[in-house]
C-alpha atoms as a PDB file:
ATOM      1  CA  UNK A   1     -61.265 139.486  62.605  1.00  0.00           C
ATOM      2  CA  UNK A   2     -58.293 138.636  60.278  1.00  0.00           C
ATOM      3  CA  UNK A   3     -56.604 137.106  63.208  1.00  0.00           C
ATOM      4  CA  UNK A   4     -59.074 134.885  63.389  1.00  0.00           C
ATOM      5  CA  UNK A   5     -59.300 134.265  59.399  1.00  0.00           C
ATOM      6  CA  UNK A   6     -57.355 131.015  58.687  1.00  0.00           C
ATOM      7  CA  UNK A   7     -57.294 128.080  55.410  1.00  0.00           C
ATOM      8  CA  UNK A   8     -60.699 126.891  56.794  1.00  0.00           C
ATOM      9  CA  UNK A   9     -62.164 129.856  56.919  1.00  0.00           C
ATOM     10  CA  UNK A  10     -61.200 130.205  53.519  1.00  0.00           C
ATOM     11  CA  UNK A  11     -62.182 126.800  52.579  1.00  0.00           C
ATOM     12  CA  UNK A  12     -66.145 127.806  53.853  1.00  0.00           C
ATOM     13  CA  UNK A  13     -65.998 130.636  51.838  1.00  0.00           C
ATOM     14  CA  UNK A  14     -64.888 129.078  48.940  1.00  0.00           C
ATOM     15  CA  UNK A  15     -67.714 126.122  49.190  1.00  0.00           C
ATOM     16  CA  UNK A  16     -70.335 129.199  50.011  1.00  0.00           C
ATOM     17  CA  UNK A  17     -69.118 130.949  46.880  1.00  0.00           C
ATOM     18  CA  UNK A  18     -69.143 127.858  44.504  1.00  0.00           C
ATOM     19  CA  UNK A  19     -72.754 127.468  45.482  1.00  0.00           C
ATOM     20  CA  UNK A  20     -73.620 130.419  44.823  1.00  0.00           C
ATOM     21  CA  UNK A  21     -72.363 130.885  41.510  1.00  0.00           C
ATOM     22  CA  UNK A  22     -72.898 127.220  40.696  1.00  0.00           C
ATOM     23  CA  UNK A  23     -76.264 128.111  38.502  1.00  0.00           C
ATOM     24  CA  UNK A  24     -74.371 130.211  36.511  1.00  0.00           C
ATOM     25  CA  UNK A  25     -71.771 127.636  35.626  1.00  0.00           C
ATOM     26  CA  UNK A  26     -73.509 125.923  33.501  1.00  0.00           C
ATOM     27  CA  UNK A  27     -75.017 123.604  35.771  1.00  0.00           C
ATOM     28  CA  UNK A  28     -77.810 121.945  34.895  1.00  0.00           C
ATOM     29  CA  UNK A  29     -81.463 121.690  35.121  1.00  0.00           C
ATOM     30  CA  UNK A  30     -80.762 118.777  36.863  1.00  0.00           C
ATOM     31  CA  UNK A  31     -77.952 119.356  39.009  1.00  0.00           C
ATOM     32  CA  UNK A  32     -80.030 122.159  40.516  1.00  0.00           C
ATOM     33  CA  UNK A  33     -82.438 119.496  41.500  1.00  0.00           C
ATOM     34  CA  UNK A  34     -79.920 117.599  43.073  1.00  0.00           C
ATOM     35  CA  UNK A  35     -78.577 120.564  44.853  1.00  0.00           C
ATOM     36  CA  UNK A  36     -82.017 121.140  46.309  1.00  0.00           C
ATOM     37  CA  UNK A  37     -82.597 117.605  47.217  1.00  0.00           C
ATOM     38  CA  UNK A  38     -79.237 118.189  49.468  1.00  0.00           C
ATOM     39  CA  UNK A  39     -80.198 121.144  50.776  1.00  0.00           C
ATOM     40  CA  UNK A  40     -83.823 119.926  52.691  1.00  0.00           C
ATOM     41  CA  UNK A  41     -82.593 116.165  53.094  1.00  0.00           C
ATOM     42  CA  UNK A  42     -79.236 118.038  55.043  1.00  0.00           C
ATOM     43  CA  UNK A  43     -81.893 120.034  57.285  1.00  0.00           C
ATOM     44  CA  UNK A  44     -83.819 116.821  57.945  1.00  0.00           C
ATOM     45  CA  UNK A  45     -80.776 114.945  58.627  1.00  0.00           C
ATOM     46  CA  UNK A  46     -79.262 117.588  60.746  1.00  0.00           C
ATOM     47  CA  UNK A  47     -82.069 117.837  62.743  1.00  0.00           C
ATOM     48  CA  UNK A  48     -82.430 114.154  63.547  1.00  0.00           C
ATOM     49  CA  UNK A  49     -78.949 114.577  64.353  1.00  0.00           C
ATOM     50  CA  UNK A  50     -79.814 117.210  66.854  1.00  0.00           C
ATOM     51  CA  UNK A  51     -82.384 114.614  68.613  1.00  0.00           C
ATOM     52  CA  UNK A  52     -80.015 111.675  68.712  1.00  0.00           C
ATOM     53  CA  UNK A  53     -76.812 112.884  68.469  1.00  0.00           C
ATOM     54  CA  UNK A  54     -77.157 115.530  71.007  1.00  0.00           C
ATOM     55  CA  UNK A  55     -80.123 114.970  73.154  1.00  0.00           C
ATOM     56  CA  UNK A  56     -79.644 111.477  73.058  1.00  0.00           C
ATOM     57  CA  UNK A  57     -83.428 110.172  71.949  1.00  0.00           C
ATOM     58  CA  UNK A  58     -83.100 107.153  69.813  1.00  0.00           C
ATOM     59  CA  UNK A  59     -86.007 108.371  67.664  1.00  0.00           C
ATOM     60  CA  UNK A  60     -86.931 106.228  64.235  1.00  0.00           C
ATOM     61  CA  UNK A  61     -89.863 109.145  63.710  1.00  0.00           C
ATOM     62  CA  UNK A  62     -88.537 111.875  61.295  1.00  0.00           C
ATOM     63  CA  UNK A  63     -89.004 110.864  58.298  1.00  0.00           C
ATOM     64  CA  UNK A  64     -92.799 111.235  59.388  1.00  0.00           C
ATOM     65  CA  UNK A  65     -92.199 114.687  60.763  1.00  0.00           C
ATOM     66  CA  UNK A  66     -91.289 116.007  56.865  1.00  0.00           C
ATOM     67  CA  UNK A  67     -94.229 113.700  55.238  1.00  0.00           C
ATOM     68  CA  UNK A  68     -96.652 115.627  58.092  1.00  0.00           C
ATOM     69  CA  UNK A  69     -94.911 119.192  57.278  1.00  0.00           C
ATOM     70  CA  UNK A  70     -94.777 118.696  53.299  1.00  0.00           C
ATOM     71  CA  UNK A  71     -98.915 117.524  53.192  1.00  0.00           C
ATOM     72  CA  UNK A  72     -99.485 120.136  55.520  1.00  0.00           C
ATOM     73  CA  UNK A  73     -98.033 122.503  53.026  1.00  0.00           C
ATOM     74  CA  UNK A  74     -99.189 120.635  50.345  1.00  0.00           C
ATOM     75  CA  UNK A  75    -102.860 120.727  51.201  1.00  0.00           C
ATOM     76  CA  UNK A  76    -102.918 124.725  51.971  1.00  0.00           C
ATOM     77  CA  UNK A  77    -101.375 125.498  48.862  1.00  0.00           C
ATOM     78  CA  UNK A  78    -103.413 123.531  46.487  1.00  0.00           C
ATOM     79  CA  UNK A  79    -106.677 122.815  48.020  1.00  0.00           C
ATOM     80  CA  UNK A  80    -107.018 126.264  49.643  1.00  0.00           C
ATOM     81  CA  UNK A  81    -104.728 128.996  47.875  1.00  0.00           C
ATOM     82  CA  UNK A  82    -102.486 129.610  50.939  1.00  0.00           C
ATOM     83  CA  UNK A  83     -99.280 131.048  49.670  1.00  0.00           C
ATOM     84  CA  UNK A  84     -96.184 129.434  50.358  1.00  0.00           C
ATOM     85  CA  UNK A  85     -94.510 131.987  52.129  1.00  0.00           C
ATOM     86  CA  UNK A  86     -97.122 131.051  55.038  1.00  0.00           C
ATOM     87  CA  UNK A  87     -98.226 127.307  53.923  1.00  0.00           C
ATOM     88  CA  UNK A  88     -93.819 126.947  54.916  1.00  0.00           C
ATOM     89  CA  UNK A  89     -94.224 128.226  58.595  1.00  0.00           C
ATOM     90  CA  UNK A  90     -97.612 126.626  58.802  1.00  0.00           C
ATOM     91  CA  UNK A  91     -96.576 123.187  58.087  1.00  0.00           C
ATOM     92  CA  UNK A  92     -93.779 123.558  60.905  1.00  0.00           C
ATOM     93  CA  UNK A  93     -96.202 124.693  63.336  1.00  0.00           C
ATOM     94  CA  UNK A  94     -98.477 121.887  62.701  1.00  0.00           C
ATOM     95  CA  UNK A  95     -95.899 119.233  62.926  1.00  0.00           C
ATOM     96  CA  UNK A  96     -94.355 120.546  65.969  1.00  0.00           C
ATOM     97  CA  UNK A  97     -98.068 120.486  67.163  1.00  0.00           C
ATOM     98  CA  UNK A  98     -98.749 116.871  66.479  1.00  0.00           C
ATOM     99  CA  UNK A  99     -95.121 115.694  67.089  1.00  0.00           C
ATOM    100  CA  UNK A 100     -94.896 117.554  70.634  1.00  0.00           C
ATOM    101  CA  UNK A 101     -98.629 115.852  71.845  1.00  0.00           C
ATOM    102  CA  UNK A 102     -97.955 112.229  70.323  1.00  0.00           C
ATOM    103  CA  UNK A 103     -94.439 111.883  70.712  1.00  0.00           C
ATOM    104  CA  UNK A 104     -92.824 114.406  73.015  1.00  0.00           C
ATOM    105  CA  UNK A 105     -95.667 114.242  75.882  1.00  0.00           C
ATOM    106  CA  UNK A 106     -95.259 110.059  75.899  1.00  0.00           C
ATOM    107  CA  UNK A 107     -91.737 109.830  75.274  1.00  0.00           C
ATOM    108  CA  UNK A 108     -91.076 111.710  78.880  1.00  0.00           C
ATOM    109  CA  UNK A 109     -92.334 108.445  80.234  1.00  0.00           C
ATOM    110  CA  UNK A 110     -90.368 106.456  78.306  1.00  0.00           C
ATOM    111  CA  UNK A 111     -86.402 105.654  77.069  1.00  0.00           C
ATOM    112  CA  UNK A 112     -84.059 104.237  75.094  1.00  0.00           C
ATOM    113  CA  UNK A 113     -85.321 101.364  72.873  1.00  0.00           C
ATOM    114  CA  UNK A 114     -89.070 102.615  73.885  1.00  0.00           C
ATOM    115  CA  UNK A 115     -89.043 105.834  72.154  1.00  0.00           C
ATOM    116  CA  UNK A 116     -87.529 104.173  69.170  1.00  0.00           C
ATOM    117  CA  UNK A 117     -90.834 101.949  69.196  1.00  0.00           C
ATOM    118  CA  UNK A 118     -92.909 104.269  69.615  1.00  0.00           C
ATOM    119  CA  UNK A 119     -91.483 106.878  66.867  1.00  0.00           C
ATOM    120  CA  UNK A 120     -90.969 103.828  64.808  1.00  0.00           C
ATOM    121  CA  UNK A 121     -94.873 103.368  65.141  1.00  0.00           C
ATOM    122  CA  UNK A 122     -95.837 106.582  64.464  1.00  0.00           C
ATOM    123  CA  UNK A 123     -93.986 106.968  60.936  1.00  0.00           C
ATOM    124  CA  UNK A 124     -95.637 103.439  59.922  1.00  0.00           C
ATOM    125  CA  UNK A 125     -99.299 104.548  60.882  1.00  0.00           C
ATOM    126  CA  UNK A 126     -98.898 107.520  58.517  1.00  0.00           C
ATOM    127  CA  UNK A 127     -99.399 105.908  55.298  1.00  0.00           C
ATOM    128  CA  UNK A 128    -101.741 103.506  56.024  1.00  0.00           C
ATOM    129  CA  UNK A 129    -103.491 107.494  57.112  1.00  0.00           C
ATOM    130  CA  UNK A 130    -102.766 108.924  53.895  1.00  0.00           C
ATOM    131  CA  UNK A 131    -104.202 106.249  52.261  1.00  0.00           C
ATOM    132  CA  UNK A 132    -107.606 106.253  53.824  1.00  0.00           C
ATOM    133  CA  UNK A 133    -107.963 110.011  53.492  1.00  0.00           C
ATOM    134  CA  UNK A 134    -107.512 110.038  49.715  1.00  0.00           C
ATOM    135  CA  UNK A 135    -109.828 112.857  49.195  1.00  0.00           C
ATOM    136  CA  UNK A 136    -107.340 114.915  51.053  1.00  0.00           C
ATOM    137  CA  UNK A 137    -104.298 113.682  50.796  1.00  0.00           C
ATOM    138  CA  UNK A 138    -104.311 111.568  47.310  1.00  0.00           C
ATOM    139  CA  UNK A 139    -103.875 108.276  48.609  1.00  0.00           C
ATOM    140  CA  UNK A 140    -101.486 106.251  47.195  1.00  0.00           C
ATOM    141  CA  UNK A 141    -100.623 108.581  44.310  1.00  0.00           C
ATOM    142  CA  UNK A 142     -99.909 111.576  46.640  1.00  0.00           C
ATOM    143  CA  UNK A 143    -100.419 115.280  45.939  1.00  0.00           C
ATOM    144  CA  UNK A 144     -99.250 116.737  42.200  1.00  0.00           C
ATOM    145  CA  UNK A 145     -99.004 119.864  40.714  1.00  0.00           C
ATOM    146  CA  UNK A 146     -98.546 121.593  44.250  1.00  0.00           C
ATOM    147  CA  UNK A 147     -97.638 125.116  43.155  1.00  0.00           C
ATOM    148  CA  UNK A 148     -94.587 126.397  43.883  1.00  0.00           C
ATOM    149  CA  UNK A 149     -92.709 129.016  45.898  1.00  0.00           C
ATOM    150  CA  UNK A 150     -94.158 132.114  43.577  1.00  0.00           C
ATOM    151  CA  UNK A 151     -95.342 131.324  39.641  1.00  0.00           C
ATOM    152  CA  UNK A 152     -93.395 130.819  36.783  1.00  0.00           C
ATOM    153  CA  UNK A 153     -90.298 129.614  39.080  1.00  0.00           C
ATOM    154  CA  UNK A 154     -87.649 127.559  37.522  1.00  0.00           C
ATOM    155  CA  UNK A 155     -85.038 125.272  38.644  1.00  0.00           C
ATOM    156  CA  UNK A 156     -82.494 128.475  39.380  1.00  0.00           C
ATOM    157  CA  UNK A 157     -85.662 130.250  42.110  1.00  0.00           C
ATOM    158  CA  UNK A 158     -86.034 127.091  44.012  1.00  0.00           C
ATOM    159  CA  UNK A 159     -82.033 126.592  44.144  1.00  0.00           C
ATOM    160  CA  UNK A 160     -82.013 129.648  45.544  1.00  0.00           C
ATOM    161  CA  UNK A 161     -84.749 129.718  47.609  1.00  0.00           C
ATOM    162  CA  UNK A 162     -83.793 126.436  49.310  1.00  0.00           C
ATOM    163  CA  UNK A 163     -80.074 127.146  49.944  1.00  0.00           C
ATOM    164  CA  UNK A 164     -81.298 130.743  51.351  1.00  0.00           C
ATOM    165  CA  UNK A 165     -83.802 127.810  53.845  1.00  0.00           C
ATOM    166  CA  UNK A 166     -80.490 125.581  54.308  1.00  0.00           C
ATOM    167  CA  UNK A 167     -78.452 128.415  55.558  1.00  0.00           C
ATOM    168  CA  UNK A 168     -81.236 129.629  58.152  1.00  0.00           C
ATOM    169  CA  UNK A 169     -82.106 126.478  59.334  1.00  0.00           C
ATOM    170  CA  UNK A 170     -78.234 125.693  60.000  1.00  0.00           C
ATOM    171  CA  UNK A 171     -77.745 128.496  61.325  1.00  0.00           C
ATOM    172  CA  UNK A 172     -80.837 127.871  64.124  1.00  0.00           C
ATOM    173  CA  UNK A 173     -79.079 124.592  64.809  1.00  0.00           C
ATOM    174  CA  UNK A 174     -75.597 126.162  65.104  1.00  0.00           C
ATOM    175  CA  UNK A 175     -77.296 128.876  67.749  1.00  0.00           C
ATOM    176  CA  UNK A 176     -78.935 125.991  69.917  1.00  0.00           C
ATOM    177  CA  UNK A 177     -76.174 123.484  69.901  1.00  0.00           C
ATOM    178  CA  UNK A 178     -73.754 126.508  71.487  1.00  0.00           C
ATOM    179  CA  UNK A 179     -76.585 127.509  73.853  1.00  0.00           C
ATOM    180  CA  UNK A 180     -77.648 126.347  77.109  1.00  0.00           C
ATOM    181  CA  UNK A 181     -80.023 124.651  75.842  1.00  0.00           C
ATOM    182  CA  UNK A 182     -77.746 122.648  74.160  1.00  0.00           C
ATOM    183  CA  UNK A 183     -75.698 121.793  76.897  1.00  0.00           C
ATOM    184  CA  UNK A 184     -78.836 121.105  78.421  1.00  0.00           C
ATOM    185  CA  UNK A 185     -79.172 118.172  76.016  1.00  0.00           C
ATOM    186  CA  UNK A 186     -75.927 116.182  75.902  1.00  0.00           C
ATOM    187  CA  UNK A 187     -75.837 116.565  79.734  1.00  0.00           C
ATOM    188  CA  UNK A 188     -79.007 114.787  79.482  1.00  0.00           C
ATOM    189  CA  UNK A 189     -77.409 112.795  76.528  1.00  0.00           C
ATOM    190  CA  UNK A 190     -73.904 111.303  78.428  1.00  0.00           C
ATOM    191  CA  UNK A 191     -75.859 111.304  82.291  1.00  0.00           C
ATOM    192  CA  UNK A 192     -79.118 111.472  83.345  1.00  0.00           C
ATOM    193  CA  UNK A 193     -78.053 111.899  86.798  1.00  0.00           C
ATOM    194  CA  UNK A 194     -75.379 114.453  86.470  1.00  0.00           C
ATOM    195  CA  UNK A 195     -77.791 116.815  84.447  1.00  0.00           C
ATOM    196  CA  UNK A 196     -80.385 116.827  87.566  1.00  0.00           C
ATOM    197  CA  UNK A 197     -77.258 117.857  89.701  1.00  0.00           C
ATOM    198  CA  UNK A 198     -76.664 120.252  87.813  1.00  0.00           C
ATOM    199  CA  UNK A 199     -80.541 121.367  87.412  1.00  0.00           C
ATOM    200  CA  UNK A 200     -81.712 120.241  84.453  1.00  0.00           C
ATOM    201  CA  UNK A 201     -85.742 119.707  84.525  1.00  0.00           C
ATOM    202  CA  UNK A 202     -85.621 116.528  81.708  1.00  0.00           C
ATOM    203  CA  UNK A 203     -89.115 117.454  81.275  1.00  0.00           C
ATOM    204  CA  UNK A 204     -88.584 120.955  79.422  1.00  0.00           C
ATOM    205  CA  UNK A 205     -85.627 119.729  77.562  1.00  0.00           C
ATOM    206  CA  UNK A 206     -87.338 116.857  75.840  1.00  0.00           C
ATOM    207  CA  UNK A 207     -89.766 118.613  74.630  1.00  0.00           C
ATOM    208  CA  UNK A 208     -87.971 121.335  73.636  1.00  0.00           C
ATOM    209  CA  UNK A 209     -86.004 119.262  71.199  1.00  0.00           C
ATOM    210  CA  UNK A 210     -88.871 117.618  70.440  1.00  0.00           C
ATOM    211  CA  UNK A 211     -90.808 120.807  69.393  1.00  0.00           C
ATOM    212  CA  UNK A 212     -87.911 122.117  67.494  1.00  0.00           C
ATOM    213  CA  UNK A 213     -86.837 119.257  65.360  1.00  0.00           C
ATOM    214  CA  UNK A 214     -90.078 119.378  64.299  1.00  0.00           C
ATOM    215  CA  UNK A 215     -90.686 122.545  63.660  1.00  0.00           C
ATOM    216  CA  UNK A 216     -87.552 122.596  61.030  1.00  0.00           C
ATOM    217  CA  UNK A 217     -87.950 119.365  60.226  1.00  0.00           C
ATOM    218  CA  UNK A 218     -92.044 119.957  59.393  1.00  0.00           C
ATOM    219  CA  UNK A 219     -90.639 123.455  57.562  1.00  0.00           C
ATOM    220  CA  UNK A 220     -88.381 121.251  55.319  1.00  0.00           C
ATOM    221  CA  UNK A 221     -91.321 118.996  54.398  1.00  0.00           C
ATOM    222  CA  UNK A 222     -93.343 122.373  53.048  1.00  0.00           C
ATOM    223  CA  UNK A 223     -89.712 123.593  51.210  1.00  0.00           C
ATOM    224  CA  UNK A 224     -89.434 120.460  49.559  1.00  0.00           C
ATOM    225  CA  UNK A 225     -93.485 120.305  48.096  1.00  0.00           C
ATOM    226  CA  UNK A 226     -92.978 123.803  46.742  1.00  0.00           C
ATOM    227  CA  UNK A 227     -89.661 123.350  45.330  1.00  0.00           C
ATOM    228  CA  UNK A 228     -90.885 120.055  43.864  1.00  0.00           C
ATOM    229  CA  UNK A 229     -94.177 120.259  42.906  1.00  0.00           C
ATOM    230  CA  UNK A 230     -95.384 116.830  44.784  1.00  0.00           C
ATOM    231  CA  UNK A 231     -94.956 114.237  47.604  1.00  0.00           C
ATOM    232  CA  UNK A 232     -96.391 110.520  47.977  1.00  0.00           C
ATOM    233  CA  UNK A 233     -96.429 108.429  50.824  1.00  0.00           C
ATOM    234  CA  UNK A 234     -93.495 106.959  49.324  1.00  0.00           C
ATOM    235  CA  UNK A 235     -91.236 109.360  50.791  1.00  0.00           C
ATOM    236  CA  UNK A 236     -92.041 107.118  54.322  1.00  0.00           C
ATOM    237  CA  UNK A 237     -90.964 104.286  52.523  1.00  0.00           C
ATOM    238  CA  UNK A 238     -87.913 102.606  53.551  1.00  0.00           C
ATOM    239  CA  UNK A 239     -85.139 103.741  51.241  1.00  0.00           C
ATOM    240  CA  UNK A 240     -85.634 107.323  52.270  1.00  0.00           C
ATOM    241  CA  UNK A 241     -85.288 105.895  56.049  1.00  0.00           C
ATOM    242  CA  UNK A 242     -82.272 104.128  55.911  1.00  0.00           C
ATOM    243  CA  UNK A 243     -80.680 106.550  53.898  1.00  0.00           C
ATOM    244  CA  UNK A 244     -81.515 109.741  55.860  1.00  0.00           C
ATOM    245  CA  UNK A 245     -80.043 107.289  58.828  1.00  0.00           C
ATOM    246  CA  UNK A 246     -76.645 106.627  56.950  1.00  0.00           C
ATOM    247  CA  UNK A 247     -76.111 110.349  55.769  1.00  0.00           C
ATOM    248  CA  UNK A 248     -76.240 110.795  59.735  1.00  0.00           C
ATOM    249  CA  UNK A 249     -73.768 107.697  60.612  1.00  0.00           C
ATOM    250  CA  UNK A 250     -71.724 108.576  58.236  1.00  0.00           C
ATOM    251  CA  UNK A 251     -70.906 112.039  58.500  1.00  0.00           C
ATOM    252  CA  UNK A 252     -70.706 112.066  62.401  1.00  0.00           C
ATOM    253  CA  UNK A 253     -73.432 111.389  64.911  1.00  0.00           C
ATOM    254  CA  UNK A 254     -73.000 114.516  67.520  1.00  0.00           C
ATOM    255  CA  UNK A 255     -71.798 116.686  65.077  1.00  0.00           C
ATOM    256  CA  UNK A 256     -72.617 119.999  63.449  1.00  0.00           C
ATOM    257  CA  UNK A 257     -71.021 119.301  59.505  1.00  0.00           C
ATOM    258  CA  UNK A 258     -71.485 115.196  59.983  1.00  0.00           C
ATOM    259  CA  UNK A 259     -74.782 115.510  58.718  1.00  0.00           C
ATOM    260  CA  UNK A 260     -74.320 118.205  56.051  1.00  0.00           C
ATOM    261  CA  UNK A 261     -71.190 115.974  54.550  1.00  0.00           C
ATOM    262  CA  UNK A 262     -73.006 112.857  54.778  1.00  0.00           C
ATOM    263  CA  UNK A 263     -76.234 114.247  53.096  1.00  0.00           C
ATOM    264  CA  UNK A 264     -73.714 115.216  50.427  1.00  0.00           C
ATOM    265  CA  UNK A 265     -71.963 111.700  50.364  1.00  0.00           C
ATOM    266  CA  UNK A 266     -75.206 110.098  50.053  1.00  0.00           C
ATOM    267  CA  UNK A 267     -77.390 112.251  47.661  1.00  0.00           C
ATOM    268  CA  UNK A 268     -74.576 112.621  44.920  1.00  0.00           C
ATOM    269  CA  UNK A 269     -73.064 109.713  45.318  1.00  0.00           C
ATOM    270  CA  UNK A 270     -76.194 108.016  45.338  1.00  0.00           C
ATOM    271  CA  UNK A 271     -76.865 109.498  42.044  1.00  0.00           C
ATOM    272  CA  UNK A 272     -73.875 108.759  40.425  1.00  0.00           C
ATOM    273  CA  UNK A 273     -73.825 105.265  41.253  1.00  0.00           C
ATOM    274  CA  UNK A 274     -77.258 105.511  39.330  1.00  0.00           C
ATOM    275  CA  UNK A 275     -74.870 103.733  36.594  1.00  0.00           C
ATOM    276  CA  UNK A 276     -74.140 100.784  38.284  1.00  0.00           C
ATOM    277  CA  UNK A 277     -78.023  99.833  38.254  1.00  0.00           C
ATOM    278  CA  UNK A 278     -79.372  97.332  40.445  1.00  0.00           C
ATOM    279  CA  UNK A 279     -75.757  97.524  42.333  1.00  0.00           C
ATOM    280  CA  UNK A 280     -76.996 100.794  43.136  1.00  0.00           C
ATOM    281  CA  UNK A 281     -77.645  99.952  46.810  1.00  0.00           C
ATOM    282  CA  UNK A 282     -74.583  96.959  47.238  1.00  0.00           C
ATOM    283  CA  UNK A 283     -71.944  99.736  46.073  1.00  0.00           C
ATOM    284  CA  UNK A 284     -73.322 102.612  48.268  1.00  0.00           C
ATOM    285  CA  UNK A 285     -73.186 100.263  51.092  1.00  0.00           C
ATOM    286  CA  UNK A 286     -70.095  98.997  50.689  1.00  0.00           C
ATOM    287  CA  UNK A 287     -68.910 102.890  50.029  1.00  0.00           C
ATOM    288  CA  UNK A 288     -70.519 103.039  53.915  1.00  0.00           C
ATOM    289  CA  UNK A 289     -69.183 100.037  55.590  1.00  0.00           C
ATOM    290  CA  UNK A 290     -65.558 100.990  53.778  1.00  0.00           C
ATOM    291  CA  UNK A 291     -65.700 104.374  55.345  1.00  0.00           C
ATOM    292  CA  UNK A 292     -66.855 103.863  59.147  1.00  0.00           C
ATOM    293  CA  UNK A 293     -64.453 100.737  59.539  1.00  0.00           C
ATOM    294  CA  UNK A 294     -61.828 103.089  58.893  1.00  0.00           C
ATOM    295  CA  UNK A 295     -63.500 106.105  60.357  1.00  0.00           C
ATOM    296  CA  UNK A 296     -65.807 105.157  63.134  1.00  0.00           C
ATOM    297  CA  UNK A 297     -67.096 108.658  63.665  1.00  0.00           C
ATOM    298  CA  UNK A 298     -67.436 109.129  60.053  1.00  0.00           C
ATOM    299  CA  UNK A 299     -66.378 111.315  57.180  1.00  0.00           C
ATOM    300  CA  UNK A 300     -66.147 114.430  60.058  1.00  0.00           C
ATOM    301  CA  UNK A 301     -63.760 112.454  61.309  1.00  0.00           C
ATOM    302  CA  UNK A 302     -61.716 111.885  58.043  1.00  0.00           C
ATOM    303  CA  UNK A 303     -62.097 115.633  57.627  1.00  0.00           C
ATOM    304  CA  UNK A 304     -60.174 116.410  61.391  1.00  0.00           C
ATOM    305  CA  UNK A 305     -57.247 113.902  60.251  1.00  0.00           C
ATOM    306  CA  UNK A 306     -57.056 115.886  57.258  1.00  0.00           C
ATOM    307  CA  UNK A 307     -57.173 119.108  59.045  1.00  0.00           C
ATOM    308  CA  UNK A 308     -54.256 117.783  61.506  1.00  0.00           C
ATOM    309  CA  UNK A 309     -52.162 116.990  58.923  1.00  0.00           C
ATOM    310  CA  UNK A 310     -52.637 120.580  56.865  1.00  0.00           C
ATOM    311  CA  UNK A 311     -51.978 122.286  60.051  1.00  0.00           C
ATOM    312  CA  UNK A 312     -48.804 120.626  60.994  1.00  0.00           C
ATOM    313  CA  UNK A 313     -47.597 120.941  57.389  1.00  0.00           C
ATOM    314  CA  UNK A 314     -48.560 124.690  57.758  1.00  0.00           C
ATOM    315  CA  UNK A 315     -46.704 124.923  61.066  1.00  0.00           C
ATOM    316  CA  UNK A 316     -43.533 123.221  59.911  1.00  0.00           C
ATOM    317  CA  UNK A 317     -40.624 125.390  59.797  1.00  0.00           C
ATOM    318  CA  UNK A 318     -38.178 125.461  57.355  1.00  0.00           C
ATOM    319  CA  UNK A 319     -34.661 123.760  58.252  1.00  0.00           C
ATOM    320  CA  UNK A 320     -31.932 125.719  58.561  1.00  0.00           C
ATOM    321  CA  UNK A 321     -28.265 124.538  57.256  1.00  0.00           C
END
């Protein structure tokens, strides 16, 4: 194992550690909450990432997959008592449910800019859904007060709950992506035609990914209502859309870390650029555009040019006189 122990190995454990320990650095209430707000919108990111960046489904649909999860979780919890530790799984199961039957069964008949429509639809129909079933859901003020992963938490319970969720649901991801399954999908991803050479049923494998992103995805949705304490239907609006989409173009689409750096990118330095005011948006764009015309595959690929250049300063040899 020490063979295989090298400066990035290092650098992982270092980042782990820092985590870890970061509560009891003084951090505070507040920086926890941005912490956890990394830690489910990296899962939901990463697992969009696994639909289009891997399997190749232009889907426009997650966003609703973690509004169906968190209500799901939402509703169980305060309406009928269910703890979290099941409302979590629960609200996976149902969204995988739903997704899988109004998404996954239709999209087999359907591709590229067709799926997009269709997902696209299906995240739009859900708040205009929410709204009409107020006595459920809230309406247009949402659920509040959901109660959260066990009572009397604080900020420090649901940091570490969450990043215990983040490192389990990565770690799924991680498993599939080096599995047949997941060369399954980007056969299916770069040709069609190839994959059913090589005996890929397209049928399974769509749904598969379909069922899985939304189980995690749907999982997320509960994690964030608990850690929380609420969710609207603005979380379908279009802000959280197009910026779940960037942390995903901008850390690497096809990836494993382009999501989880992007997600970073985007939730701090969207935060910090909380200063600038209404520039908000025009900076953090231009911070985008800046970064993918010099990196086209995005910061993962900034990352490997940095990584090239460590390891050929590490392998350069002394001169001799």
């Amino acid at each position: 194992m020490l063979k295989n122990f090298n400066w990035k190995s290092a650098l992982y454990i270092l980042v782990i550690a820092f985590i870890l320990l970061y509560p009891w650095l003084g951090a505070s209430s507040y920086n926890k909450h941005l912490f956890i707000l990394f830690f489910i919108w990296s899962i939901v990111a990463a697992n969009w990432n696994l639909m289009m960046g891997y399997a190749g489904i232009n889907s426009l649909g997650n966003i609703g997959f973690m509004a169906i999860g968190g209500y799901t979780a939402g509703i169980l919890a305060k309406s009928f008592g269910i703890p979290p530790l099941l409302t979590v799984p629960i609200a996976g199961l149902v969204t995988s449910l739903v997704v899988t039957l109004a998404l996954g069964l239709p999209a087999l008949r359907l591709s590229g800019i067709y799926i997009a429509l269709l997902t696209l639809i299906f995240a739009d129909t859900l708040p205009s859904l929410l709204t009409q079933t107020r006595e459920i859901t809230g309406g247009a003020m949402g659920l509040h007060e959901i109660p959260p992963f066990y009572p009397g938490m604080d900020k420090t319970g649901a940091y570490y709950i969450c990043f215990v969720f983040f490192l389990i649901v990565l770690g799924i991801i991680y498993r599939v992506i080096h599995s047949p399954t997941g060369m399954a999908f980007v056969a299916l991803r770069d040709s069609e035609n190839f994959a059913y050479c090589l005996g890929v049923n397209k049928f399974r494998e769509r749904l598969k990914v379909f069922a899985l992103s939304s189980l995690l995805t749907g999982a997320a949705g509960g994690m964030y209502v608990h850690a929380l304490g609420d969710i609207s239907p603005t979380t379908l609006g279009i802000e959280p859309f197009l910026l779940t989409i960037a942390m995903i173009e901008l850390g690497g689409v096809g990836t494993f870390f382009g999501p989880i750096l992007g997600a970073a990118v985007i939730v701090f330095g969207n935060e910090f650029l909380r200063l600038a005011g209404t520039l908000r948006l025009t900076l953090l764009g231009a911070l985008i555009c800046t970064i993918i015309l010099f990196y086209p595959g995005g910061v993962i690929q900034l990352f490997h040019s940095l990584e090239h250049q460590i390891e050929r300063l590490l392998k350069r040899k002394p001169s001799t006189s």
